[in-house]
Protein backbone atom coordinates (compact mmCIF):
# COMPACT_ATOMS: atom_id res chain seq x y z
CA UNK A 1 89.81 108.49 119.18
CA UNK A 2 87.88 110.93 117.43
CA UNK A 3 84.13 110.49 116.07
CA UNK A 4 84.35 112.95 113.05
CA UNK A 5 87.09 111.21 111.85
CA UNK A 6 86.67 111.98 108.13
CA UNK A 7 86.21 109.32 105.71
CA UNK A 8 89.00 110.21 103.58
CA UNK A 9 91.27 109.99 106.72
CA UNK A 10 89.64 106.01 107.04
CA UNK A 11 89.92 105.58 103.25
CA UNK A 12 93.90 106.32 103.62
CA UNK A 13 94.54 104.35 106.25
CA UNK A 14 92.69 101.26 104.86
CA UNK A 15 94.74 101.42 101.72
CA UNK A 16 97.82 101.69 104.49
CA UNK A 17 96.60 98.12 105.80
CA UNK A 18 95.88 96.32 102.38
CA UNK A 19 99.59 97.51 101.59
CA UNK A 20 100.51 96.03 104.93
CA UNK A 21 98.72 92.38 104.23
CA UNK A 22 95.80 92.00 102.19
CA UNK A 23 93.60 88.69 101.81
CA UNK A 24 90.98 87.58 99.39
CA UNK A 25 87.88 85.32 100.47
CA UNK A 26 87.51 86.27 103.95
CA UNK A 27 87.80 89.70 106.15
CA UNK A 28 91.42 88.59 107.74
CA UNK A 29 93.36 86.41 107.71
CA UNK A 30 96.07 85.10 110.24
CA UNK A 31 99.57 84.31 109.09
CA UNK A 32 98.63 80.73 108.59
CA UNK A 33 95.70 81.91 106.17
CA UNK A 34 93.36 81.14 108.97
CA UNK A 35 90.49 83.37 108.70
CA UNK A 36 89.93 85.24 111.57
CA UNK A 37 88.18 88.54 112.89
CA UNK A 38 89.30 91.77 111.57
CA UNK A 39 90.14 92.98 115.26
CA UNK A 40 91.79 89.61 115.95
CA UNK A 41 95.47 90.57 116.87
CA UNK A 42 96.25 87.18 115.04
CA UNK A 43 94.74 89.22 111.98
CA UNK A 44 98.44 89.81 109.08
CA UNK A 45 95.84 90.67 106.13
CA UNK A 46 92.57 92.49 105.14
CA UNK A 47 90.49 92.42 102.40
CA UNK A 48 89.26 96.15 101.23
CA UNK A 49 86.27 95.90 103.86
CA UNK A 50 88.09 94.35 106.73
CA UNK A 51 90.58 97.26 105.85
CA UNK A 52 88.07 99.53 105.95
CA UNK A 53 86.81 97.84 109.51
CA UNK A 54 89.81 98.14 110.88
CA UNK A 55 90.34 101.66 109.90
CA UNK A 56 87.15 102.98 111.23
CA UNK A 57 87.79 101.21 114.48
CA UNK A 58 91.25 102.51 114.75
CA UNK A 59 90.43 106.19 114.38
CA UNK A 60 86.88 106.25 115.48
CA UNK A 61 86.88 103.56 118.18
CA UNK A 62 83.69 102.03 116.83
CA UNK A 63 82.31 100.46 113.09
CA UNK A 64 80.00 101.34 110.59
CA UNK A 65 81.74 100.26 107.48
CA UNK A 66 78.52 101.06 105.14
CA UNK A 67 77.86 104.09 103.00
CA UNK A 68 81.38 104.30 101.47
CA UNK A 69 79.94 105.22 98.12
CA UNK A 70 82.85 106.96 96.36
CA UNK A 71 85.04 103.92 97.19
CA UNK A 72 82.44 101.59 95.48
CA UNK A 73 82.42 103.99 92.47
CA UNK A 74 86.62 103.63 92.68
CA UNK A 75 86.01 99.85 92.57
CA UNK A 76 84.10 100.33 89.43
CA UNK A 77 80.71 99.83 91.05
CA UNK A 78 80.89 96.05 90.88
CA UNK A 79 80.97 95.68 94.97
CA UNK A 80 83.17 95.69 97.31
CA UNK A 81 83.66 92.27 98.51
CA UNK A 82 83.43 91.15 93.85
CA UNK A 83 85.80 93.99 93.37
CA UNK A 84 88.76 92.52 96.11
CA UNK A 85 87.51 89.06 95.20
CA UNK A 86 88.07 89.41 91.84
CA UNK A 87 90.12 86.67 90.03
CA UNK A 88 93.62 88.61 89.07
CA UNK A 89 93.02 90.87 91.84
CA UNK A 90 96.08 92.27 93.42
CA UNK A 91 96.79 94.83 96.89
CA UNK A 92 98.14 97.33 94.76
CA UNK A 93 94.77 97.59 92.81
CA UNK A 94 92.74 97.65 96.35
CA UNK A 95 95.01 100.19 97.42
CA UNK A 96 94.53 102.28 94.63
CA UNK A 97 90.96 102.30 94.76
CA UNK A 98 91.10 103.03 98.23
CA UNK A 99 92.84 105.84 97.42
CA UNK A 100 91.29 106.92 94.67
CA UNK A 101 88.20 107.39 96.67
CA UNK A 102 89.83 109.15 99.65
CA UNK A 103 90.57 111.78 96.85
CA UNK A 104 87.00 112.02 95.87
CA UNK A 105 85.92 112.34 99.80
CA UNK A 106 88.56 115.20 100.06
């Protein structure tokens, strides 16, 4: 695991993990709905920042999900936990913006 894993490379593979199971109202979720840890290996779904959690523990072996700036501005500056959260919400939308701001970071 590398430490200067980019954070377009951690942007990607969030979106990669909301696609795979994404949650509203908590970090993760189990299969049950359960919320859970975002390293729990009961964990099926993500919001955007357990995504982003995950991610950055995946490729960088450690945490530090602050300072993702251009992936607030993709989520229209409202926040990252209002911006999942929001009523209507859906993972293709989370992905998107997760995307969207691993373009900006490239």
């Amino acid at each position: 695991m590398s430490t200067t894993t980019d954070d377009a490379t951690i942007l990607v593979r969030a979106a990669e993990i909301v696609e795979k199971g994404w949650c509203q109202g908590a970090t993760a979720r189990d299969a049950k709905g359960v919320s859970v840890a975002t390293d729990d290996p009961r964990a099926t779904r993500w919001c955007l920042i357990g995504a982003i959690a995950k991610a950055e523990y995946e490729l960088k072996g450690w945490v530090k999900v602050g300072g993702h700036t251009a992936c607030e501005q993709a989520c229209g500056g409202s926040g990252l936990t209002s911006f999942n959260d929001a009523p209507g919400r859906t993972a293709a939308q989370v992905a998107a913006a997760l995307r969207r701001a691993a373009e900006e970071k490239s």
